[in-house]
Protein backbone atom coordinates (compact mmCIF):
# COMPACT_ATOMS: atom_id res chain seq x y z
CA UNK A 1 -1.74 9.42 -19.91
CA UNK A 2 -0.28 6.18 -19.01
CA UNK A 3 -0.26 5.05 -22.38
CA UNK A 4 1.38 8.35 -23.52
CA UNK A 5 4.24 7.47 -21.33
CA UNK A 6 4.76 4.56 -22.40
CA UNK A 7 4.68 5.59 -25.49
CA UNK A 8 7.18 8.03 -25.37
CA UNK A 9 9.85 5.09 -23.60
CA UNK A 10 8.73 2.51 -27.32
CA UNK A 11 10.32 5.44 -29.14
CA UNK A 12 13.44 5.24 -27.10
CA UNK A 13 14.79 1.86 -27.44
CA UNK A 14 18.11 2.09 -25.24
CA UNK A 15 15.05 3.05 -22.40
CA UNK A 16 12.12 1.09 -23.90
CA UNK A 17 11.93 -1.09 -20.76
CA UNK A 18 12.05 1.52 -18.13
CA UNK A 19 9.96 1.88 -15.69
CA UNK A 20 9.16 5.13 -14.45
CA UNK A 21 7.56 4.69 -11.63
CA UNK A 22 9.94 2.02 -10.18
CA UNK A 23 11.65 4.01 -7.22
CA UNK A 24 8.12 5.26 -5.57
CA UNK A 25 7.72 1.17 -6.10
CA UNK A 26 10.75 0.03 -4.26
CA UNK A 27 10.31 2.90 -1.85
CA UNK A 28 7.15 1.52 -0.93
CA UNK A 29 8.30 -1.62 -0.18
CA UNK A 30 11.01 -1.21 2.09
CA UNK A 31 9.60 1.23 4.14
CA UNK A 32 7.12 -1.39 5.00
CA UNK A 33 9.49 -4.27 6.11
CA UNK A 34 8.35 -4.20 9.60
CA UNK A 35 4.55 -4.66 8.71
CA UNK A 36 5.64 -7.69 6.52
CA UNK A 37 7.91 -9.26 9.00
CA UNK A 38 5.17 -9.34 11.22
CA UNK A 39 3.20 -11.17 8.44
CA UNK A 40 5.59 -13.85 7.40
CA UNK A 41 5.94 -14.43 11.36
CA UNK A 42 2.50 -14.65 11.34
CA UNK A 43 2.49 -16.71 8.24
CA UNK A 44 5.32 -19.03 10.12
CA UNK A 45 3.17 -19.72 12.51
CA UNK A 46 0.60 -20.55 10.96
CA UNK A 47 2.19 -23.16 8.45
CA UNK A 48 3.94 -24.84 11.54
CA UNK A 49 0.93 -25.75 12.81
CA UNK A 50 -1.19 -26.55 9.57
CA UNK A 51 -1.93 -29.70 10.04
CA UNK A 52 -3.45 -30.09 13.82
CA UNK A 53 -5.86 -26.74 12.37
CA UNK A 54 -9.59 -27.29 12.92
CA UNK A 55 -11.52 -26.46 10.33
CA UNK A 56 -12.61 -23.65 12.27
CA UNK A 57 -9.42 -22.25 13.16
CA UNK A 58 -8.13 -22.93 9.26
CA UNK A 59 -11.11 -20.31 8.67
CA UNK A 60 -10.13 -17.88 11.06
CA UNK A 61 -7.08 -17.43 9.54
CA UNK A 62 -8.60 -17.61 5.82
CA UNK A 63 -10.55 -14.69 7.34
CA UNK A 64 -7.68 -12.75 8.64
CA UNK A 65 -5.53 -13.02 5.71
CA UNK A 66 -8.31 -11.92 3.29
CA UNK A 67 -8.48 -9.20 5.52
CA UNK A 68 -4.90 -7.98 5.24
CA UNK A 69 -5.02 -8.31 1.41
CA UNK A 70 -7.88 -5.89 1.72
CA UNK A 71 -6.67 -3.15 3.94
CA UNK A 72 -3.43 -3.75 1.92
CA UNK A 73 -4.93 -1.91 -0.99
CA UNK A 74 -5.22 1.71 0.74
CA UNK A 75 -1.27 1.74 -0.34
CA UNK A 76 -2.22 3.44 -3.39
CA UNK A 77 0.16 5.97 -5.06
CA UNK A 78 -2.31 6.94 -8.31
CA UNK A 79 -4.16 8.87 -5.49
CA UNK A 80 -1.39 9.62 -2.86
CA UNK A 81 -0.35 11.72 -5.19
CA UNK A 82 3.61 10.70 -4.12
CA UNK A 83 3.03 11.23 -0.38
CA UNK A 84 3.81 8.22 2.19
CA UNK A 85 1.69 5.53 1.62
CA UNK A 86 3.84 2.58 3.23
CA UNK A 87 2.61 0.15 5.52
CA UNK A 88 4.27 1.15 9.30
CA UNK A 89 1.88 -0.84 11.85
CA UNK A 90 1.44 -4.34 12.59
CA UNK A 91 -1.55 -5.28 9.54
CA UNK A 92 -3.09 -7.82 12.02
CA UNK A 93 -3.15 -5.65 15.34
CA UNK A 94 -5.63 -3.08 13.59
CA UNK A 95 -8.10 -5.62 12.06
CA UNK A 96 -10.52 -5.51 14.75
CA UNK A 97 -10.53 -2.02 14.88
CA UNK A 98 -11.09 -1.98 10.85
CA UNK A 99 -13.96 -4.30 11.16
CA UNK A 100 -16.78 -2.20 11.45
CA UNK A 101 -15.10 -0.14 7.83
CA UNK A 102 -15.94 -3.21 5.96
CA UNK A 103 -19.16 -2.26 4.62
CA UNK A 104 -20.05 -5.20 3.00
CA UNK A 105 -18.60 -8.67 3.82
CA UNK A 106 -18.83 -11.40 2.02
CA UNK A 107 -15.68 -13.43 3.13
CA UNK A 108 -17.90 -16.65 4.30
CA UNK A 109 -19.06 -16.74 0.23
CA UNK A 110 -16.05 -17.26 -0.56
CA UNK A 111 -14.74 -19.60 1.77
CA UNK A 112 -18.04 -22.06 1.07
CA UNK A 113 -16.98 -21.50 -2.71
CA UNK A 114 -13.23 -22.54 -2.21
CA UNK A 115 -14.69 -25.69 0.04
CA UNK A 116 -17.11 -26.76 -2.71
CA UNK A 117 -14.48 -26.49 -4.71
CA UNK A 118 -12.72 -29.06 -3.25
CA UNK A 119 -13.00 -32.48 -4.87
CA UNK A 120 -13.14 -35.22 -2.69
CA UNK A 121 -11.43 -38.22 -2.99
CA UNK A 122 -9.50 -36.83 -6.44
CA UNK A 123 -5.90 -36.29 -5.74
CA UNK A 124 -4.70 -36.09 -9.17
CA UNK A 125 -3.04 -32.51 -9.99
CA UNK A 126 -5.81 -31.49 -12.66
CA UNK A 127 -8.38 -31.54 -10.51
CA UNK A 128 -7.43 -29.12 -7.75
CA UNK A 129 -8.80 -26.45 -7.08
CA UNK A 130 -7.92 -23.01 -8.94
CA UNK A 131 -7.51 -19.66 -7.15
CA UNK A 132 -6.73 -16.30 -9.65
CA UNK A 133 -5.41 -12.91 -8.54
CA UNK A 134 -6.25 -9.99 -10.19
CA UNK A 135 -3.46 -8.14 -8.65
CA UNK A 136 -3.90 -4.20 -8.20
CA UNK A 137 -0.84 -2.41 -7.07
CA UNK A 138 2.72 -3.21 -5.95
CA UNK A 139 4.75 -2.74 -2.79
CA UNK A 140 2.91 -3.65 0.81
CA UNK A 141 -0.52 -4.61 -0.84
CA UNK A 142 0.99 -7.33 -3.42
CA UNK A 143 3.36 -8.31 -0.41
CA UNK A 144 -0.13 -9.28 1.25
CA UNK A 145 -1.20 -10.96 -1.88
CA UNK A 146 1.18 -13.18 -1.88
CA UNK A 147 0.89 -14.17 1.96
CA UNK A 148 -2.59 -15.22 1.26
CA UNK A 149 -1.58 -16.73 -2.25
CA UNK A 150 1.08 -18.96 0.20
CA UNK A 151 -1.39 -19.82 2.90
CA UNK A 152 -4.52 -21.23 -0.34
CA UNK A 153 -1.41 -23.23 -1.07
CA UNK A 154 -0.14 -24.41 2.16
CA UNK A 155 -3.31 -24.80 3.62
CA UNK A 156 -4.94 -27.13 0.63
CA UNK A 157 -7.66 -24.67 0.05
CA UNK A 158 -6.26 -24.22 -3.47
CA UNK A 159 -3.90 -26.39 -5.46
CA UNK A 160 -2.51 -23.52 -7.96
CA UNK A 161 -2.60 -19.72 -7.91
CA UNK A 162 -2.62 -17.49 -11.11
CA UNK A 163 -1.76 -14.09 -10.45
CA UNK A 164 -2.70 -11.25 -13.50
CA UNK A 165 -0.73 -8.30 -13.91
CA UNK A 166 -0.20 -5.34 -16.27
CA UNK A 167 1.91 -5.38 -19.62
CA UNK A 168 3.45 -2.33 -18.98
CA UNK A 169 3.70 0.51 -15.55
CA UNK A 170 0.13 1.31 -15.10
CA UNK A 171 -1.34 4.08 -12.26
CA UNK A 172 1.60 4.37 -11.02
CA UNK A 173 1.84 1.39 -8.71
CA UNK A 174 0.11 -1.52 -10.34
CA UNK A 175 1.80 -4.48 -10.50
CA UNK A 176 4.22 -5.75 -13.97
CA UNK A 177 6.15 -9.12 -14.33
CA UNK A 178 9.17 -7.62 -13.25
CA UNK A 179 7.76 -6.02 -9.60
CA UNK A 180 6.22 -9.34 -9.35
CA UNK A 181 9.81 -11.19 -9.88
CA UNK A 182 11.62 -8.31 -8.04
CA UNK A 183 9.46 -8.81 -4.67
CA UNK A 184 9.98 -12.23 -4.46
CA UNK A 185 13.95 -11.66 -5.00
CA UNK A 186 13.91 -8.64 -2.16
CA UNK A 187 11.53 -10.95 -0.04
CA UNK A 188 14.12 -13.76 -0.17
CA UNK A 189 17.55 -11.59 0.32
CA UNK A 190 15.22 -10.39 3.24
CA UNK A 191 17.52 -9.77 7.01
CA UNK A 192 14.84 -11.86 8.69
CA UNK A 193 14.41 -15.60 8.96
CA UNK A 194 10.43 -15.81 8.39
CA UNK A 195 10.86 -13.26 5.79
CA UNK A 196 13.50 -14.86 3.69
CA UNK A 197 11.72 -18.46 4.13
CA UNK A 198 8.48 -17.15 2.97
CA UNK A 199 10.53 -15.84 0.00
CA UNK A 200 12.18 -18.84 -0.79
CA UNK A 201 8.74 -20.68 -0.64
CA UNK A 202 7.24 -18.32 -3.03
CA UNK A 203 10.28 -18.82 -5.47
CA UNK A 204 9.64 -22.38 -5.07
CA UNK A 205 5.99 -21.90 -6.30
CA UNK A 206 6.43 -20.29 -9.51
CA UNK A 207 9.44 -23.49 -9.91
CA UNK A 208 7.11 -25.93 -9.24
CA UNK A 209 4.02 -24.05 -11.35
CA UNK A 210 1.81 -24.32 -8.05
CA UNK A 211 2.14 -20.30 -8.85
CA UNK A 212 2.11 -18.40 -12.27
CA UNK A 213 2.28 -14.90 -13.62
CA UNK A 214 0.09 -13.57 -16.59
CA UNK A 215 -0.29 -10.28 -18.47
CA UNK A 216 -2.85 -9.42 -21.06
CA UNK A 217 -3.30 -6.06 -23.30
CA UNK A 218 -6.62 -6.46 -22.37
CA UNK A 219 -6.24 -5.32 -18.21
CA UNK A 220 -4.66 -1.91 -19.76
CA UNK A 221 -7.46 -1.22 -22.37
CA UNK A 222 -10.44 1.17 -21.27
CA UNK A 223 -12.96 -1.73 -21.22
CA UNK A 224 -15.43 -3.10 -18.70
CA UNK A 225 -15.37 -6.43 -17.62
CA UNK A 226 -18.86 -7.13 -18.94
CA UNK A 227 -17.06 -6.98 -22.22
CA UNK A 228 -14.82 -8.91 -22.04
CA UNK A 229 -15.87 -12.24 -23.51
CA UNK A 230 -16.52 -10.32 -26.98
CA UNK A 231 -13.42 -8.39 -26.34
CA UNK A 232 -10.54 -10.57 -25.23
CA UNK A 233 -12.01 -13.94 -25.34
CA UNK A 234 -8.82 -15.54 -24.84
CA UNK A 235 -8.14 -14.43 -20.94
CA UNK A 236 -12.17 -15.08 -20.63
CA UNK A 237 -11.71 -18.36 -21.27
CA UNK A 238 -8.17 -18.11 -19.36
CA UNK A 239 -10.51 -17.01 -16.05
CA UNK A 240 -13.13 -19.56 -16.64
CA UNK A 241 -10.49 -22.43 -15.71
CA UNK A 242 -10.50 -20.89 -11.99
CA UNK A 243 -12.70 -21.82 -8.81
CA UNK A 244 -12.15 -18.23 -7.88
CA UNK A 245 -10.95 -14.64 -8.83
CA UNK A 246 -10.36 -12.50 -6.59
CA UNK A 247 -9.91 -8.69 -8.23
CA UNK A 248 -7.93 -6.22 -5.88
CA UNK A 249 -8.70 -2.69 -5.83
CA UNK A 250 -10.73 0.46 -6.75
CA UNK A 251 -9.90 0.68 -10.98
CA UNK A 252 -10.86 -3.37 -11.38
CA UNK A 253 -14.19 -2.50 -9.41
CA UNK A 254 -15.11 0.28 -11.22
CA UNK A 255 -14.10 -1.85 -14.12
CA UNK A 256 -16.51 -4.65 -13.01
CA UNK A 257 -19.69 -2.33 -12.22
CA UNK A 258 -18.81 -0.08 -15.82
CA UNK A 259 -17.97 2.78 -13.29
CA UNK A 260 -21.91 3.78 -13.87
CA UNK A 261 -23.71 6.01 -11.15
CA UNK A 262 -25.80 2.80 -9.48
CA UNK A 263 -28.12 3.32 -6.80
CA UNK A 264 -26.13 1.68 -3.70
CA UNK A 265 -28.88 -0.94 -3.22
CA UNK A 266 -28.51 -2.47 -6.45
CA UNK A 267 -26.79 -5.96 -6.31
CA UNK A 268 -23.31 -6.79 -6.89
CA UNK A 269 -24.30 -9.55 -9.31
CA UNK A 270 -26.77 -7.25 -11.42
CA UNK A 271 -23.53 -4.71 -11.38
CA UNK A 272 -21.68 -6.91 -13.29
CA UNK A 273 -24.01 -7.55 -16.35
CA UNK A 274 -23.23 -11.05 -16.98
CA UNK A 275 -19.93 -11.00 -15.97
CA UNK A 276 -18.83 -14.53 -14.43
CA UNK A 277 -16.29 -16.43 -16.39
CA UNK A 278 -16.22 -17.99 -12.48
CA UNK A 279 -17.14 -16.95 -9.25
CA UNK A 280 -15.76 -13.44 -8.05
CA UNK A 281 -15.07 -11.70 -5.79
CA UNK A 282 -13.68 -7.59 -5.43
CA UNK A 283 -11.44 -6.71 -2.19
CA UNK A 284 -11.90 -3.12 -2.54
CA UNK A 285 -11.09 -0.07 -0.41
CA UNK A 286 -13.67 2.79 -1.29
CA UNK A 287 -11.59 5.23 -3.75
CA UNK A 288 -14.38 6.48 -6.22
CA UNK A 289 -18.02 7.36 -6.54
CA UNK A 290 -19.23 4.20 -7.03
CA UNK A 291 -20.47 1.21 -4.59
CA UNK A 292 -23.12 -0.58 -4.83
CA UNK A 293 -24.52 -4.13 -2.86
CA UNK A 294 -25.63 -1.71 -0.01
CA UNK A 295 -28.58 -2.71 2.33
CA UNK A 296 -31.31 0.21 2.27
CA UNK A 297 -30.29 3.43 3.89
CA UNK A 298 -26.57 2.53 4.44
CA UNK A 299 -24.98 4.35 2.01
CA UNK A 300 -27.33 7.74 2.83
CA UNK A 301 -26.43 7.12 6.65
CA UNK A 302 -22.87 7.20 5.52
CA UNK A 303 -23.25 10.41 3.22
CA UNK A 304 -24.53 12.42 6.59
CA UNK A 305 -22.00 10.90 8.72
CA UNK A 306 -18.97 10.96 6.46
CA UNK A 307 -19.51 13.46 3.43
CA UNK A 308 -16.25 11.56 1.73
CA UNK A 309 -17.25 7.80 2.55
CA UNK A 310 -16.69 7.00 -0.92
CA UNK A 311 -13.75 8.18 -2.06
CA UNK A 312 -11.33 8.59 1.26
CA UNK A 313 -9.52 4.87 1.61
CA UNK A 314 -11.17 4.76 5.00
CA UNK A 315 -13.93 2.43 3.74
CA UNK A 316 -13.71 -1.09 2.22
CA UNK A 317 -16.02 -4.17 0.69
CA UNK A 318 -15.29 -8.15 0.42
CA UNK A 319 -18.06 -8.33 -2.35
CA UNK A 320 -18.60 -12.03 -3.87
CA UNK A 321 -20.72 -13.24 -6.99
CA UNK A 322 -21.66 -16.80 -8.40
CA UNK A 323 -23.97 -17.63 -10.88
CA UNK A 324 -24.89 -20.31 -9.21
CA UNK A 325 -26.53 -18.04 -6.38
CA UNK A 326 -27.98 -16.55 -9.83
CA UNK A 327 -29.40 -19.75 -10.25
CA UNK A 328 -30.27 -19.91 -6.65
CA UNK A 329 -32.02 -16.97 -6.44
């Protein structure tokens, strides 16, 4: 369907690069200014500070900020059908209380995978460490992205970020070049001081090539992930020059597990059938019939307590994979 549309706006050169789904985009976005003032204050804060941060406390807020980008992706318009889906509450006031939602966490993985990483005692710009984005949709959740994409940078953890977007509008809210562009611009004509410096910061990234912005046919094609080294061998080789990739969102997990019918006990890592150009890791809120890295009985529990567990938003997973726990295990 998305294709078809897109189709239809090739065919029409004076409209060829319009984007349909652009005002529910924008819409999105500034109805959830107060949410992401409260982040870049946050974020303020934080970089202020950066450099008296205990390891400890640097982890905390690794922790919290992973845990925005998560609960970030319930702003999904493919399944809000068009309804509200803006961010109006402070993101880091209802973590606690979305703690015991996250059904699997594996957010200290992937902190001891960006810390060994780190190469000690290099400080030439080659050798630092890599951190890719596989971003999902636009609006409040990229807005989140790209706080946590700021603080890897800020706080050392990662030397460069590569986000990966769509070629062309995609499930309505998913994330092209130009919403990528167009946030940073809003972020930085932003009426708020944190706001507008975080924008300016971010601007100064993708100057600087500390951030970068690819798209690929591939992430609009109907293939799994386990295919793509034989399919698009290019961006596999693209991914294997990252430390980490982070893939945001329901379509790129069901893209990772094939979108098959596992049992909910079966690992992440088996799930992905060879998939690992680098380690990975899916921040996913639960939007479809499939989930899998359970412990035994979990997922039944849920299906008596909460008949819609897997589809309803409410739900959410920080899985991680390496092959070197493959190796490991």
């Amino acid at each position: 369907m998305y294709r078809r549309v897109q189709e239809a706006l090739w065919l029409n050169p004076p409209i060829s690069d319009y984007d349909v789904f652009n005002e529910a985009k924008t819409q999105s976005y500034f109805e959830s200014q107060q949410a992401m003032m409260t982040l870049c204050t946050y974020s303020e804060g934080v970089n202020k500070n950066m450099e008296e941060l205990s390891k400890n406390q640097l982890l905390e807020h690794f922790n919290k900020l992973l845990q925005v980008s998560l609960w970030g992706n319930k702003c999904d318009m493919s399944i809000s059908a068009g309804q509200d889906n803006s961010q109006k509450t402070s993101p880091l006031d209802s973590l606690n209380s979305l703690q015991p939602f996250i059904l699997v966490n594996d957010s200290n993985m992937v902190w001891s995978a960006l810390i060994a990483a780190q190469r000690p005692g290099q400080t030439e710009v080659t050798t630092g460490v890599r951190v890719d984005i596989v971003l999902d949709n636009s609006g409040f959740e990229l807005f989140t992205d790209l706080v946590f994409a700021d603080f890897l940078v800020s706080s050392r953890l990662a030397r460069e970020v590569h986000f990966h977007g769509k070629c062309f509008p995609w499930f309505v809210s998913d994330v092209t070049a130009n919403d990528f562009q167009w946030t940073i611009q809003q972020t930085m004509a932003a009426n708020h001081k944190w706001m507008s410096k975080s924008g300016v910061q971010w601007k100064s990234h993708l100057k600087e090539g500390v951030w970068s912005y690819h798209d690929h046919p591939f992430w609009t094609q109907p293939h799994e992930f386990c295919d793509m080294e034989a399919d698009a061998p290019d961006l596999y080789a693209t991914l294997q020059g990252a430390d980490l990739v982070l893939f945001k969102g329901d379509l790129n997990y069901r893209k990772l597990t094939g979108d098959r019918e596992w049992a909910h006990t079966v690992g992440f890592n088996t799930a992905l059938r060879g998939f690992g150009p680098a380690p990975v890791c899916s921040l996913r809120t639960l939007k479809a019939n499939i989930q899998v890295g359970l412990q035994p009985g979990q997922g039944e529990k849920l299906s008596s307590q909460d008949p819609d567990w897997m589809t309803s938003g409410k739900y959410a997973v920080i899985q991680f994979s390496s092959s070197k726990l493959e190796q490991k295990d």
